[in-house]
PDB file of N, CA and C in Angstrom:
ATOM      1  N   UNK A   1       0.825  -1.208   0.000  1.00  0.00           N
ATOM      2  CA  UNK A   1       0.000   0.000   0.000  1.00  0.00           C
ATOM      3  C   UNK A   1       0.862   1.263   0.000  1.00  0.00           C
ATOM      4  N   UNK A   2       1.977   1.098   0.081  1.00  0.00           N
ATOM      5  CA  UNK A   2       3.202   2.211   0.459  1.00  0.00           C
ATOM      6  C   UNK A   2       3.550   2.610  -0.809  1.00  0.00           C
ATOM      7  N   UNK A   3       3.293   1.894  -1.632  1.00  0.00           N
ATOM      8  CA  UNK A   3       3.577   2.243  -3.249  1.00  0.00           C
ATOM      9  C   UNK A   3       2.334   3.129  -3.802  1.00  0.00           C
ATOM     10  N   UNK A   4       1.681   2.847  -3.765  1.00  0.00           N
ATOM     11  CA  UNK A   4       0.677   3.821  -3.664  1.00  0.00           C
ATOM     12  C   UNK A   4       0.137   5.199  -3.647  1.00  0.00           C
ATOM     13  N   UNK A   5       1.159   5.725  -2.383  1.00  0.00           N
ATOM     14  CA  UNK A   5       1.504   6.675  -1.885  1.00  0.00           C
ATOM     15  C   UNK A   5       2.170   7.768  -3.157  1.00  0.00           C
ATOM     16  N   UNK A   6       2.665   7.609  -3.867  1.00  0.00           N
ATOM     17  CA  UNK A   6       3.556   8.354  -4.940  1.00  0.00           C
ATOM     18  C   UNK A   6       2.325   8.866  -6.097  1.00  0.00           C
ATOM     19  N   UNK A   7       1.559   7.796  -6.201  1.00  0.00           N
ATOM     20  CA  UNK A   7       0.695   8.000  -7.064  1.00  0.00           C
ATOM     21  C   UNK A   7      -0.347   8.944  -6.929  1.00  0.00           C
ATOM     22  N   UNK A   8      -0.583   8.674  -5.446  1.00  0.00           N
ATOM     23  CA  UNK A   8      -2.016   9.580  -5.219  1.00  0.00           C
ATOM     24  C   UNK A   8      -1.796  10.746  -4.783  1.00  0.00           C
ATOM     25  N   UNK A   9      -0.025  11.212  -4.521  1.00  0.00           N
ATOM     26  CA  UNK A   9       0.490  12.539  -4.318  1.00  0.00           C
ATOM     27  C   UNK A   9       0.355  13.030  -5.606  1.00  0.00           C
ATOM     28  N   UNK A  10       0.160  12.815  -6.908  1.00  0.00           N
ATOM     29  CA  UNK A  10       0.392  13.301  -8.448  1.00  0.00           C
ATOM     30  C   UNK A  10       0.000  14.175  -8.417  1.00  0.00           C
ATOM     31  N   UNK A  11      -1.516  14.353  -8.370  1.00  0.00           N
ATOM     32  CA  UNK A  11      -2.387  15.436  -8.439  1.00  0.00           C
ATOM     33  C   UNK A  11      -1.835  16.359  -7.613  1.00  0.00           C
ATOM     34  N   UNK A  12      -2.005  16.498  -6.851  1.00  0.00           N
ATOM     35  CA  UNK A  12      -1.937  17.612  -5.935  1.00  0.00           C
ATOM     36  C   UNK A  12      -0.456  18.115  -6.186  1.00  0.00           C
ATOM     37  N   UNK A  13       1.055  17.210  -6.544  1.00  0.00           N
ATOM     38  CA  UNK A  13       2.021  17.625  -6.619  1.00  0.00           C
ATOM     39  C   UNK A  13       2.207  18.977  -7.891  1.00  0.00           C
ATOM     40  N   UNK A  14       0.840  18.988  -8.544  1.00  0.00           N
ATOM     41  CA  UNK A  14       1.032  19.788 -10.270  1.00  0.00           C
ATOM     42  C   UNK A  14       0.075  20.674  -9.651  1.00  0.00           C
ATOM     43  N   UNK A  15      -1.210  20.864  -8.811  1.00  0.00           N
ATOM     44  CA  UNK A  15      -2.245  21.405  -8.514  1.00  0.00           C
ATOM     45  C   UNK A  15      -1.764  22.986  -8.061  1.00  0.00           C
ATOM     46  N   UNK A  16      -0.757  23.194  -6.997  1.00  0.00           N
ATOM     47  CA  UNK A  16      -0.403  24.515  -6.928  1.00  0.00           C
ATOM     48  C   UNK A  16       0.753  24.926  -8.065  1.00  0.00           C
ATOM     49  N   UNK A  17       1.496  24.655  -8.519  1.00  0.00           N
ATOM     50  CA  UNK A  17       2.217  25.901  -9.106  1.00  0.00           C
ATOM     51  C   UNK A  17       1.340  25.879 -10.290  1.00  0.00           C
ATOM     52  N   UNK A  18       0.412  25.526 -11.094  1.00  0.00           N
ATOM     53  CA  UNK A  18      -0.704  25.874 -12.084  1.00  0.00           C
ATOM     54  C   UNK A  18      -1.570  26.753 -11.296  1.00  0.00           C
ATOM     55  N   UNK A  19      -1.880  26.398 -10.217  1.00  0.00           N
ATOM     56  CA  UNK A  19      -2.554  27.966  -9.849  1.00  0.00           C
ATOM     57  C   UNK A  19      -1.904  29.558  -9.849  1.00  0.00           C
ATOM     58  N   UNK A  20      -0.564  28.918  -8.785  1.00  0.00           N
ATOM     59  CA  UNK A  20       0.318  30.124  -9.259  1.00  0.00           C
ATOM     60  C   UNK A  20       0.620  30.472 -10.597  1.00  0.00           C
ATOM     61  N   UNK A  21       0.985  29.589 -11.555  1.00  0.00           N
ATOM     62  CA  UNK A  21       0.775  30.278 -13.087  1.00  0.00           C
ATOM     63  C   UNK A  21       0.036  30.909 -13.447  1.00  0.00           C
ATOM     64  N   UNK A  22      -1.029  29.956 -12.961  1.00  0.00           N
ATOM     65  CA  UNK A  22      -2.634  31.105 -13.721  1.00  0.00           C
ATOM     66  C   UNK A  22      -2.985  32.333 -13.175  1.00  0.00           C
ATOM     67  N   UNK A  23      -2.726  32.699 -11.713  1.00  0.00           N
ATOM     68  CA  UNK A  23      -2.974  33.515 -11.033  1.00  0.00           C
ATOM     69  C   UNK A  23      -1.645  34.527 -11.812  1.00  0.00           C
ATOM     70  N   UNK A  24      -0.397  34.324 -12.348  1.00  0.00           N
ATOM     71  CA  UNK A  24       0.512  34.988 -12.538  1.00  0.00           C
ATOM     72  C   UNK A  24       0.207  35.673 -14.081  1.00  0.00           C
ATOM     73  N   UNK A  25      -0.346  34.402 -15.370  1.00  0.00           N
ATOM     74  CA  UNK A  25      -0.605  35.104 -16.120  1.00  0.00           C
ATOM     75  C   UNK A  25      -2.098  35.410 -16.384  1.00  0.00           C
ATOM     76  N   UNK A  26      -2.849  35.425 -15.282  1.00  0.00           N
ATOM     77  CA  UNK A  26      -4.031  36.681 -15.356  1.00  0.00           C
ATOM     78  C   UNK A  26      -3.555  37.741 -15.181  1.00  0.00           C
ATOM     79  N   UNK A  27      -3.129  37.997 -13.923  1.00  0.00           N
ATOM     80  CA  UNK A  27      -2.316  39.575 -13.720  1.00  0.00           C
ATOM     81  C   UNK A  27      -1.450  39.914 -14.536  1.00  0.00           C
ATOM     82  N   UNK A  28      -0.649  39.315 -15.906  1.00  0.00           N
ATOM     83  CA  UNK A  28      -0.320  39.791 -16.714  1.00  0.00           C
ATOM     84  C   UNK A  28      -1.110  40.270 -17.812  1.00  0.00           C
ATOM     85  N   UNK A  29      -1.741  38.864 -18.034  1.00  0.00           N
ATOM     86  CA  UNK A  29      -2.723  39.726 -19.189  1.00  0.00           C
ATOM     87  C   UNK A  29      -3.680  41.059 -19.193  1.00  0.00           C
ATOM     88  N   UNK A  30      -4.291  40.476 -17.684  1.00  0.00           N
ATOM     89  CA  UNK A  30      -4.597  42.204 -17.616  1.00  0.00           C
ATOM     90  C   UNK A  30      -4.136  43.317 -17.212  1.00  0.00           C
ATOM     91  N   UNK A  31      -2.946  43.118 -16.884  1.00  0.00           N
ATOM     92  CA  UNK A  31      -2.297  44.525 -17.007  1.00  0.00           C
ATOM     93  C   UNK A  31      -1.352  45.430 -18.516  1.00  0.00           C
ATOM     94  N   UNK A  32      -1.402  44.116 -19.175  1.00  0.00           N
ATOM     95  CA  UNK A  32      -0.724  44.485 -20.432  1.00  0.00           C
ATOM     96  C   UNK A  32      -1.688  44.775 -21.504  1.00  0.00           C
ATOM     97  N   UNK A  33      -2.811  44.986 -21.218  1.00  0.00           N
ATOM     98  CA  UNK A  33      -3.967  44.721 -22.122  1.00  0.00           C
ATOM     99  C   UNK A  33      -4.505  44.098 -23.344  1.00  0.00           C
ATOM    100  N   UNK A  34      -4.729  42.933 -22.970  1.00  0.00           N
ATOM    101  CA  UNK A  34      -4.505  41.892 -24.063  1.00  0.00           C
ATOM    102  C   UNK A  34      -5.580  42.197 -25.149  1.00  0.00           C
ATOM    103  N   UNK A  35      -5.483  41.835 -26.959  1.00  0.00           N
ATOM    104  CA  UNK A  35      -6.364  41.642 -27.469  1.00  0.00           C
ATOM    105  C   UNK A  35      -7.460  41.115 -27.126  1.00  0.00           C
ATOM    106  N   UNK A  36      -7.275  39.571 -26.665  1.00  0.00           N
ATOM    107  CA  UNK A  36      -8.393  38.990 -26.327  1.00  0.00           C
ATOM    108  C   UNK A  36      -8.828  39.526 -25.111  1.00  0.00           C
ATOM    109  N   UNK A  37     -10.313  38.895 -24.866  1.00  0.00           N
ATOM    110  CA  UNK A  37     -11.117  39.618 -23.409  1.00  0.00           C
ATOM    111  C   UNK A  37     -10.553  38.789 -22.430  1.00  0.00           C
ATOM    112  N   UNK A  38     -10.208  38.930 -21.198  1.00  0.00           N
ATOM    113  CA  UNK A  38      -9.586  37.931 -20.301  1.00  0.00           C
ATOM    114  C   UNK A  38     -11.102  36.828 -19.863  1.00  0.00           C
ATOM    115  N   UNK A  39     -11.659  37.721 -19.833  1.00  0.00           N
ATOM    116  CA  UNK A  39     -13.140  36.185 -19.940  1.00  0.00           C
ATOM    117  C   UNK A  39     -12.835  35.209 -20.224  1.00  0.00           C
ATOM    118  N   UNK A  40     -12.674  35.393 -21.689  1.00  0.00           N
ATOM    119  CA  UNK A  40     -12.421  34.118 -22.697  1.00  0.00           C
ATOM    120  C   UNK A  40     -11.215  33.602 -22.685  1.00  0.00           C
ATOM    121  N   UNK A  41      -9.816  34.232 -22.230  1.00  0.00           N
ATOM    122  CA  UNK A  41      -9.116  33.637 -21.742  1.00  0.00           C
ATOM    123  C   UNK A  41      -9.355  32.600 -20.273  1.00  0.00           C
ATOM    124  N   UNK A  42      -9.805  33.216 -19.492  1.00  0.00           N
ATOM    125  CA  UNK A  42      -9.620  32.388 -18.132  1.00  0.00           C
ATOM    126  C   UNK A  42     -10.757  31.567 -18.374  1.00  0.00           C
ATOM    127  N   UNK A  43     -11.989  31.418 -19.663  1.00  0.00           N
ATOM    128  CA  UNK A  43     -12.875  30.389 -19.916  1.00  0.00           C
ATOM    129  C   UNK A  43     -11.819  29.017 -20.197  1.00  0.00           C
ATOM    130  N   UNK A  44     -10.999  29.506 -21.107  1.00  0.00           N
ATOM    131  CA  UNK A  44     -10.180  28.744 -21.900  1.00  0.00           C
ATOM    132  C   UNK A  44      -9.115  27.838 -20.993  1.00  0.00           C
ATOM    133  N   UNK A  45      -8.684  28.288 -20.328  1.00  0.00           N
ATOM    134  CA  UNK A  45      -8.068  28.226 -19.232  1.00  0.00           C
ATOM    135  C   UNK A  45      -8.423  27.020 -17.991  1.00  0.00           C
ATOM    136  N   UNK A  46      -9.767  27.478 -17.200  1.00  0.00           N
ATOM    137  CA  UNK A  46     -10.293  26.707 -16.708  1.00  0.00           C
ATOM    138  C   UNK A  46     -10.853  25.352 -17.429  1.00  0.00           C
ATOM    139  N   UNK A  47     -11.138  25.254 -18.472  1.00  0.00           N
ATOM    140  CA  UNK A  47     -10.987  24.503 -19.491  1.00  0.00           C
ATOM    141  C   UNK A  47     -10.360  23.932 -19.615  1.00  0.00           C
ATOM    142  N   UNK A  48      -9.056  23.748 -20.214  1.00  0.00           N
ATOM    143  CA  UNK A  48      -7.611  22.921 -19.869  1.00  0.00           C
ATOM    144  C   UNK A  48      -7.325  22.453 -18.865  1.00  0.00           C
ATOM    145  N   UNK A  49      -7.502  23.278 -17.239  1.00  0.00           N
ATOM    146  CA  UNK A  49      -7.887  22.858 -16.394  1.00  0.00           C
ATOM    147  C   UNK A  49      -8.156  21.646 -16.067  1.00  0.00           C
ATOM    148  N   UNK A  50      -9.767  21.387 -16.985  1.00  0.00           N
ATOM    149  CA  UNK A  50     -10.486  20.388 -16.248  1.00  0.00           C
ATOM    150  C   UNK A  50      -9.776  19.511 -17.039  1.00  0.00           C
ATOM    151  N   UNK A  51      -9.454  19.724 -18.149  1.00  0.00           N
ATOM    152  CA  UNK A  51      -8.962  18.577 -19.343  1.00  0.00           C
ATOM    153  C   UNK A  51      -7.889  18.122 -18.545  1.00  0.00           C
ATOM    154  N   UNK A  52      -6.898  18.329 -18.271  1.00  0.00           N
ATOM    155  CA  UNK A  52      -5.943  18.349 -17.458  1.00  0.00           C
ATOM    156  C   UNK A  52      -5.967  17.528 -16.416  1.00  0.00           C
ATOM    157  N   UNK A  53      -7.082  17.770 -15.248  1.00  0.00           N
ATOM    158  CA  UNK A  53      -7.443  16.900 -14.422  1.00  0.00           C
ATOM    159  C   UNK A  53      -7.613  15.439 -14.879  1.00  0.00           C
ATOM    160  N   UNK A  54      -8.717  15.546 -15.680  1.00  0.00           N
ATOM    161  CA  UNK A  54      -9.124  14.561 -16.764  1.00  0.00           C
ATOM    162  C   UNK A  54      -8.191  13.157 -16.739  1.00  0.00           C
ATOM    163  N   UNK A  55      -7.174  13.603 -17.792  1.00  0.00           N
ATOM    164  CA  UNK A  55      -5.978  13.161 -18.204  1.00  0.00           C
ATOM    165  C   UNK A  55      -4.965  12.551 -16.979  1.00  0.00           C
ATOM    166  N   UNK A  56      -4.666  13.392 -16.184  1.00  0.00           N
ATOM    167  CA  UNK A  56      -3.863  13.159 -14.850  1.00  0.00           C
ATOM    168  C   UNK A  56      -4.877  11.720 -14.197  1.00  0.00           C
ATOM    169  N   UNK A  57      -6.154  12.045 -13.996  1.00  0.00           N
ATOM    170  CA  UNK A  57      -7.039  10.918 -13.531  1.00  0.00           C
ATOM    171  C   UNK A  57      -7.140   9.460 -14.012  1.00  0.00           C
ATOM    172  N   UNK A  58      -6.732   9.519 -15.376  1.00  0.00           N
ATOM    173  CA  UNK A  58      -6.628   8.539 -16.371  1.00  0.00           C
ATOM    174  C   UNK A  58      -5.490   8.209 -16.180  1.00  0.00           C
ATOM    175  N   UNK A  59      -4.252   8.772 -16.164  1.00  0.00           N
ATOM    176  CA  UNK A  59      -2.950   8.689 -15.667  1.00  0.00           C
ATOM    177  C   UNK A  59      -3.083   7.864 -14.455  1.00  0.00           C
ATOM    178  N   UNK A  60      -2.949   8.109 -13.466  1.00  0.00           N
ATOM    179  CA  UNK A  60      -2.953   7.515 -12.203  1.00  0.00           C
ATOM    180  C   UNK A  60      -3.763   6.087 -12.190  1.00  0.00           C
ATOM    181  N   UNK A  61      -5.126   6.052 -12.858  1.00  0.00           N
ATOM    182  CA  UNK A  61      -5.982   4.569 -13.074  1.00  0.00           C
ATOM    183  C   UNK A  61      -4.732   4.053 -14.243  1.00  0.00           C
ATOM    184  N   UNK A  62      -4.257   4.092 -14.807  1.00  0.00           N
ATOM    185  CA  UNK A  62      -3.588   3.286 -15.929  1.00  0.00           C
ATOM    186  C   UNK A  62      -2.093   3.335 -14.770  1.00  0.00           C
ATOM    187  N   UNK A  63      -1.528   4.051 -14.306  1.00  0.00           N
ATOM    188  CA  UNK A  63      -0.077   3.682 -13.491  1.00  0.00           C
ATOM    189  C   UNK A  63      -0.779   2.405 -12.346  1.00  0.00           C
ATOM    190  N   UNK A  64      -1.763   2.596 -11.985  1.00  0.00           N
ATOM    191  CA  UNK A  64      -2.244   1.946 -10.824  1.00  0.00           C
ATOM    192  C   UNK A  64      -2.766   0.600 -11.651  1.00  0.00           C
ATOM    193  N   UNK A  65      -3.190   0.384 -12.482  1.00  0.00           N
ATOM    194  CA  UNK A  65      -3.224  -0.952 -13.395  1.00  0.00           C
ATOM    195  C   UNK A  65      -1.810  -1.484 -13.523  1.00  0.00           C
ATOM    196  N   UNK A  66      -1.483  -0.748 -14.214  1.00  0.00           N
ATOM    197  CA  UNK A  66       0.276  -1.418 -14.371  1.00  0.00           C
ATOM    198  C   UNK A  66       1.038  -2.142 -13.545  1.00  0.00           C
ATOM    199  N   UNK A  67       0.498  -1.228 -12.277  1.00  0.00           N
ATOM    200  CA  UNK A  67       1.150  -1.762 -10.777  1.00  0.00           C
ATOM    201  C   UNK A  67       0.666  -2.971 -10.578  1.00  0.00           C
ATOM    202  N   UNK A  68      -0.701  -3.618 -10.155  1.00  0.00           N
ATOM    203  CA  UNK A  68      -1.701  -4.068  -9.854  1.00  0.00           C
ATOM    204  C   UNK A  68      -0.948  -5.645 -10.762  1.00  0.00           C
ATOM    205  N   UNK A  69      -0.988  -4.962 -12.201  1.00  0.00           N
ATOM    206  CA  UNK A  69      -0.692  -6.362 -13.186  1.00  0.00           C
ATOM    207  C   UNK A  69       1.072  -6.602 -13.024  1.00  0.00           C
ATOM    208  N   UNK A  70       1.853  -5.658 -12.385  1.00  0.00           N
ATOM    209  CA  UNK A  70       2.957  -6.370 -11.811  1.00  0.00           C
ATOM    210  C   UNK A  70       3.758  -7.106 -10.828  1.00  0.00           C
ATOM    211  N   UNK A  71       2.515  -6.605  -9.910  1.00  0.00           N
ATOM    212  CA  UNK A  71       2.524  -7.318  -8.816  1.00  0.00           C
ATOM    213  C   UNK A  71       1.897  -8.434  -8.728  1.00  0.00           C
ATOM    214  N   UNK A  72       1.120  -8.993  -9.488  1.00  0.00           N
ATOM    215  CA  UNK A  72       0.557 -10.094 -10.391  1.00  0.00           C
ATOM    216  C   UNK A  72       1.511 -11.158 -11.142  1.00  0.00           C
ATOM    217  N   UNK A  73       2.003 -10.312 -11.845  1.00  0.00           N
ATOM    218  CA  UNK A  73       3.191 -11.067 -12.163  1.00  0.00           C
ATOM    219  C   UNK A  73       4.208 -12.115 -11.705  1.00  0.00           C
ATOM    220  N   UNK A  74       4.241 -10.872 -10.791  1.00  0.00           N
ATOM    221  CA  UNK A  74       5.614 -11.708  -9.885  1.00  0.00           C
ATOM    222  C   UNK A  74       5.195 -12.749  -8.498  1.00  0.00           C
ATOM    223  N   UNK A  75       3.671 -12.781  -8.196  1.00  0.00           N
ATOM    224  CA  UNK A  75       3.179 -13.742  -7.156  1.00  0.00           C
ATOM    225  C   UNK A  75       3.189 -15.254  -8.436  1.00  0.00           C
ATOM    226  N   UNK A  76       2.602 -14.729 -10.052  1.00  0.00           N
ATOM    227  CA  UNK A  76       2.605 -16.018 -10.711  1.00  0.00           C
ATOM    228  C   UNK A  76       4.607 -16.691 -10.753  1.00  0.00           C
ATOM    229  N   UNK A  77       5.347 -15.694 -10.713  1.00  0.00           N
ATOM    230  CA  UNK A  77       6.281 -16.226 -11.042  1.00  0.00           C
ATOM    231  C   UNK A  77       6.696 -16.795  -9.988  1.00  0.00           C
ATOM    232  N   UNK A  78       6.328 -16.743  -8.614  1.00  0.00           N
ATOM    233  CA  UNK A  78       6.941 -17.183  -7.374  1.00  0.00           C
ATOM    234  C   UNK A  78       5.996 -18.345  -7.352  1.00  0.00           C
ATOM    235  N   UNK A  79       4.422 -18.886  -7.754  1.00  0.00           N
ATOM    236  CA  UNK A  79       3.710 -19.792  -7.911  1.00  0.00           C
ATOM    237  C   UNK A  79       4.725 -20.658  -8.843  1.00  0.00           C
ATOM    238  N   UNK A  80       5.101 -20.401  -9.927  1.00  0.00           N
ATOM    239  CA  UNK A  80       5.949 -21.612 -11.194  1.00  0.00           C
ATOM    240  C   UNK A  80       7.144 -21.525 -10.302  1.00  0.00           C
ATOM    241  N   UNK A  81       7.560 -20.773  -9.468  1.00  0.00           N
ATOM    242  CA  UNK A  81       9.231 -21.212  -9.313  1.00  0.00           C
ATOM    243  C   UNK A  81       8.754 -22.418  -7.964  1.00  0.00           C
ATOM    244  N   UNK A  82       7.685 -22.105  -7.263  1.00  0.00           N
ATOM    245  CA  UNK A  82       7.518 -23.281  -6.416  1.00  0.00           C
ATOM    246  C   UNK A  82       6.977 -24.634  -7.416  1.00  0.00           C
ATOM    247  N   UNK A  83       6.061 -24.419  -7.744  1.00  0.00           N
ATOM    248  CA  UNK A  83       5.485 -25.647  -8.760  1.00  0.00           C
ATOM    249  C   UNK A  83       6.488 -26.336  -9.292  1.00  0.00           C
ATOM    250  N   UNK A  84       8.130 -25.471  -9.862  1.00  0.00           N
ATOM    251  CA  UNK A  84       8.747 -26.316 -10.624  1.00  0.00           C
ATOM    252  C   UNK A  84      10.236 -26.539  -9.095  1.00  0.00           C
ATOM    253  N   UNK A  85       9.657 -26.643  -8.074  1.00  0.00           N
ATOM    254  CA  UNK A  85      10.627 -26.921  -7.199  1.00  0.00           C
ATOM    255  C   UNK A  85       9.933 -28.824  -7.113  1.00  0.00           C
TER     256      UNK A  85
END
């Protein structure tokens, strides 16, 4: 279960400095006055966001499969190394 541990820190390890980014380039964009409306930027934004989450979530279920089927592995291989004792 200690292995584990790495995985379910993921999220949260990317979760603040993307805030600090975003929080860094809102206050840029609107102080430099961007073409676009910052609306539609920080729509866009929060958007990727979620996509982001998304992806990371899918990430972690597919690392956590991998795990799951290697640790699988190696109980079958310790089953044949007894069987062929």
């Amino acid at each position: 279960s200690t292995a584990n541990a790495p995985e379910d820190d993921a999220p949260n390890r990317y979760s603040r400095p993307e805030r600090t980014a975003y929080s860094r380039y809102s206050r840029d964009a609107n102080s430099s006055g961007s073409s676009l409306p910052s609306n539609s930027l920080e729509k866009r934004i929060e958007e990727l966001e979620r996509e982001l989450a998304k992806e990371r979530q899918e990430n972690a279920r597919l690392m956590k499969m991998a795990q799951d089927k290697e640790e699988l592995i190696g109980k079958l291989k310790e089953e044949i190394d007894l069987l062929n004792r």
